[in-house]
Structures are given as C-alpha cells and as structure tokens.
C-alpha atoms as a PDB file:
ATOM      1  CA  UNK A   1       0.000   0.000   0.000  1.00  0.00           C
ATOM      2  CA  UNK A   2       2.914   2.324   0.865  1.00  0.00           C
ATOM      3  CA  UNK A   3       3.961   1.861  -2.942  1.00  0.00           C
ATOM      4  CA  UNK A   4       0.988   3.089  -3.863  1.00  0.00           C
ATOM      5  CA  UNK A   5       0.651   6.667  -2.065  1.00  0.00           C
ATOM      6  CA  UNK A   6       3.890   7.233  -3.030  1.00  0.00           C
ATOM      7  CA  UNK A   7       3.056   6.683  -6.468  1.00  0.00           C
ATOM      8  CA  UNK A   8      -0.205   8.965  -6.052  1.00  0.00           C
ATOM      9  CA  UNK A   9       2.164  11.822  -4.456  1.00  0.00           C
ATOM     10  CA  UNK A  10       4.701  11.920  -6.885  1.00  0.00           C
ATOM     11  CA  UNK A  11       2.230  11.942  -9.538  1.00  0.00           C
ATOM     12  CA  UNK A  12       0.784  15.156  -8.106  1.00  0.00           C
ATOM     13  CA  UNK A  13       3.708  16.536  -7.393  1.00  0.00           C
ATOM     14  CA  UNK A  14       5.209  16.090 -10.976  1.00  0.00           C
ATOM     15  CA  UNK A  15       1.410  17.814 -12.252  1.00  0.00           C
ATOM     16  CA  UNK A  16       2.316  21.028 -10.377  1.00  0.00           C
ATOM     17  CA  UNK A  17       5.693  20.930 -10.789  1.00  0.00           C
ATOM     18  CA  UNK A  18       6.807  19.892 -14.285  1.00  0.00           C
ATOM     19  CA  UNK A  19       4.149  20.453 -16.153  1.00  0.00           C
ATOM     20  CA  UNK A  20       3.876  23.469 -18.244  1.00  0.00           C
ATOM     21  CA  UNK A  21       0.161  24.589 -18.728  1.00  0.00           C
ATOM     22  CA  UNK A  22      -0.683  26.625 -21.897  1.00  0.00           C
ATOM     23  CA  UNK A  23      -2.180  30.266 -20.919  1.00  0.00           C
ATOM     24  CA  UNK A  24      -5.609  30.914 -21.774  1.00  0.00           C
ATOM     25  CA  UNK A  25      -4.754  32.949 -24.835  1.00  0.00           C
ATOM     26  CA  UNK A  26      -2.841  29.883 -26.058  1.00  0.00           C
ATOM     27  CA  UNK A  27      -5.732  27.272 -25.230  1.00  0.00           C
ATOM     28  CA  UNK A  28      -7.787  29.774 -26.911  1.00  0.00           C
ATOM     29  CA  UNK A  29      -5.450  29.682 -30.452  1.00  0.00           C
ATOM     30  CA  UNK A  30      -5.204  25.610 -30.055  1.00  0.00           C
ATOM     31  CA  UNK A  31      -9.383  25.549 -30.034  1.00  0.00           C
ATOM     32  CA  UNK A  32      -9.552  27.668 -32.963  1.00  0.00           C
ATOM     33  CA  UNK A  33      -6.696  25.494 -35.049  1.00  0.00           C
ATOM     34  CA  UNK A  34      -8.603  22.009 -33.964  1.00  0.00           C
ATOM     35  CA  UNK A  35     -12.132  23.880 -35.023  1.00  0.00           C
ATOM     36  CA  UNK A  36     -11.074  25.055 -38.287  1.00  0.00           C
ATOM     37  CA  UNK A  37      -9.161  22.120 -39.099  1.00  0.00           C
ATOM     38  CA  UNK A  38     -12.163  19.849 -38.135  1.00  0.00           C
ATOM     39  CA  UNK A  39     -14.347  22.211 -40.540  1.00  0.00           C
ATOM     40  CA  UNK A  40     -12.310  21.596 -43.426  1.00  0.00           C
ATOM     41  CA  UNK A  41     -11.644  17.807 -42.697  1.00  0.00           C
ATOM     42  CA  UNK A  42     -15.316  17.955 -42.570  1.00  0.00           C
ATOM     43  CA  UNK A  43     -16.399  19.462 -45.657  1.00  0.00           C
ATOM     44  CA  UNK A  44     -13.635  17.470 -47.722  1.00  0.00           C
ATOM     45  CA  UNK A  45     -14.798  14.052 -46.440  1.00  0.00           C
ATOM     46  CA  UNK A  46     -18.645  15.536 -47.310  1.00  0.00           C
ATOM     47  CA  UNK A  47     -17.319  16.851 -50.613  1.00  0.00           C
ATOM     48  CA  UNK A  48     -16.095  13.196 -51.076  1.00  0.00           C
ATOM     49  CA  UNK A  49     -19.418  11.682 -50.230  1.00  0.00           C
ATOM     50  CA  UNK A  50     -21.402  13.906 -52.918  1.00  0.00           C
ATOM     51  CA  UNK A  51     -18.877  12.184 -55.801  1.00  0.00           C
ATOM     52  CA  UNK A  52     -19.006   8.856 -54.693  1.00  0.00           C
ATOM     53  CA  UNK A  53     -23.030   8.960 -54.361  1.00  0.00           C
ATOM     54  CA  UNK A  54     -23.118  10.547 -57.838  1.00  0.00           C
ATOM     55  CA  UNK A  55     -20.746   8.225 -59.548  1.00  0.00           C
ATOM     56  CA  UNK A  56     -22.512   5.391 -58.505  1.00  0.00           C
ATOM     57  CA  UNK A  57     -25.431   6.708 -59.070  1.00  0.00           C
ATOM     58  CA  UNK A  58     -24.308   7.132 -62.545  1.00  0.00           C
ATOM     59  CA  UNK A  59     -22.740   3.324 -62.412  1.00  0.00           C
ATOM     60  CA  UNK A  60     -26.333   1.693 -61.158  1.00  0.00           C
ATOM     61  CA  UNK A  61     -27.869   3.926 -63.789  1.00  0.00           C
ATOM     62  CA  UNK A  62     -26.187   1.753 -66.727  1.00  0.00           C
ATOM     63  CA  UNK A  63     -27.369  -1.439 -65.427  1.00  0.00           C
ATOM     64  CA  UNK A  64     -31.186  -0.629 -64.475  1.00  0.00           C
END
C-alpha cells in the first residue's frame, strides 16, 4: 500500500511541478486550429461523399 501513495504523491507533485500549462490565450489559439481544421476535414470528407453517391449513381444507372 505504501507503494501506492507514493506513487499517487509523486504523480501530483510532478502535475504542479513539471508540467507546463498553456495560458488561456494559447488554449484559446489551439481551439480555434482544432475547429477550423475539423471544418475543413469535414467538408472534404462531405465533398467526397457527394462524388461517390453521384458516380454510382451514374454506375447503377447503366445497369437498371
């Protein structure tokens, strides 16, 4: 048991003490990246989806 509150401790200790915490204006610039990049991811894989549907759309077309 000793093992593991001194595993617990050090753990907390090492998250106040090593880690470095963005500021808010930098958590604010990450959110924006992630947002705009999941926008754009987004619309691509939609864009995708319309010219798959329509080619084989076109493809059962021949056939019926």
């Amino acid at each position: 048991m000793n093992k593991v509150t001194t595993y617990f401790r050090e753990s907390y200790k090492e998250l106040l003490e090593k880690v470095s915490w963005p500021t808010w204006t930098q958590l604010q610039q990450s959110t924006v990246i992630v947002l705009v990049a999941t926008l754009v991811i987004t619309a691509m894989v939609w864009v995708m989806d319309i010219v798959a549907q329509s080619g084989l759309n076109f493809i059962y077309s021949l056939f019926y």
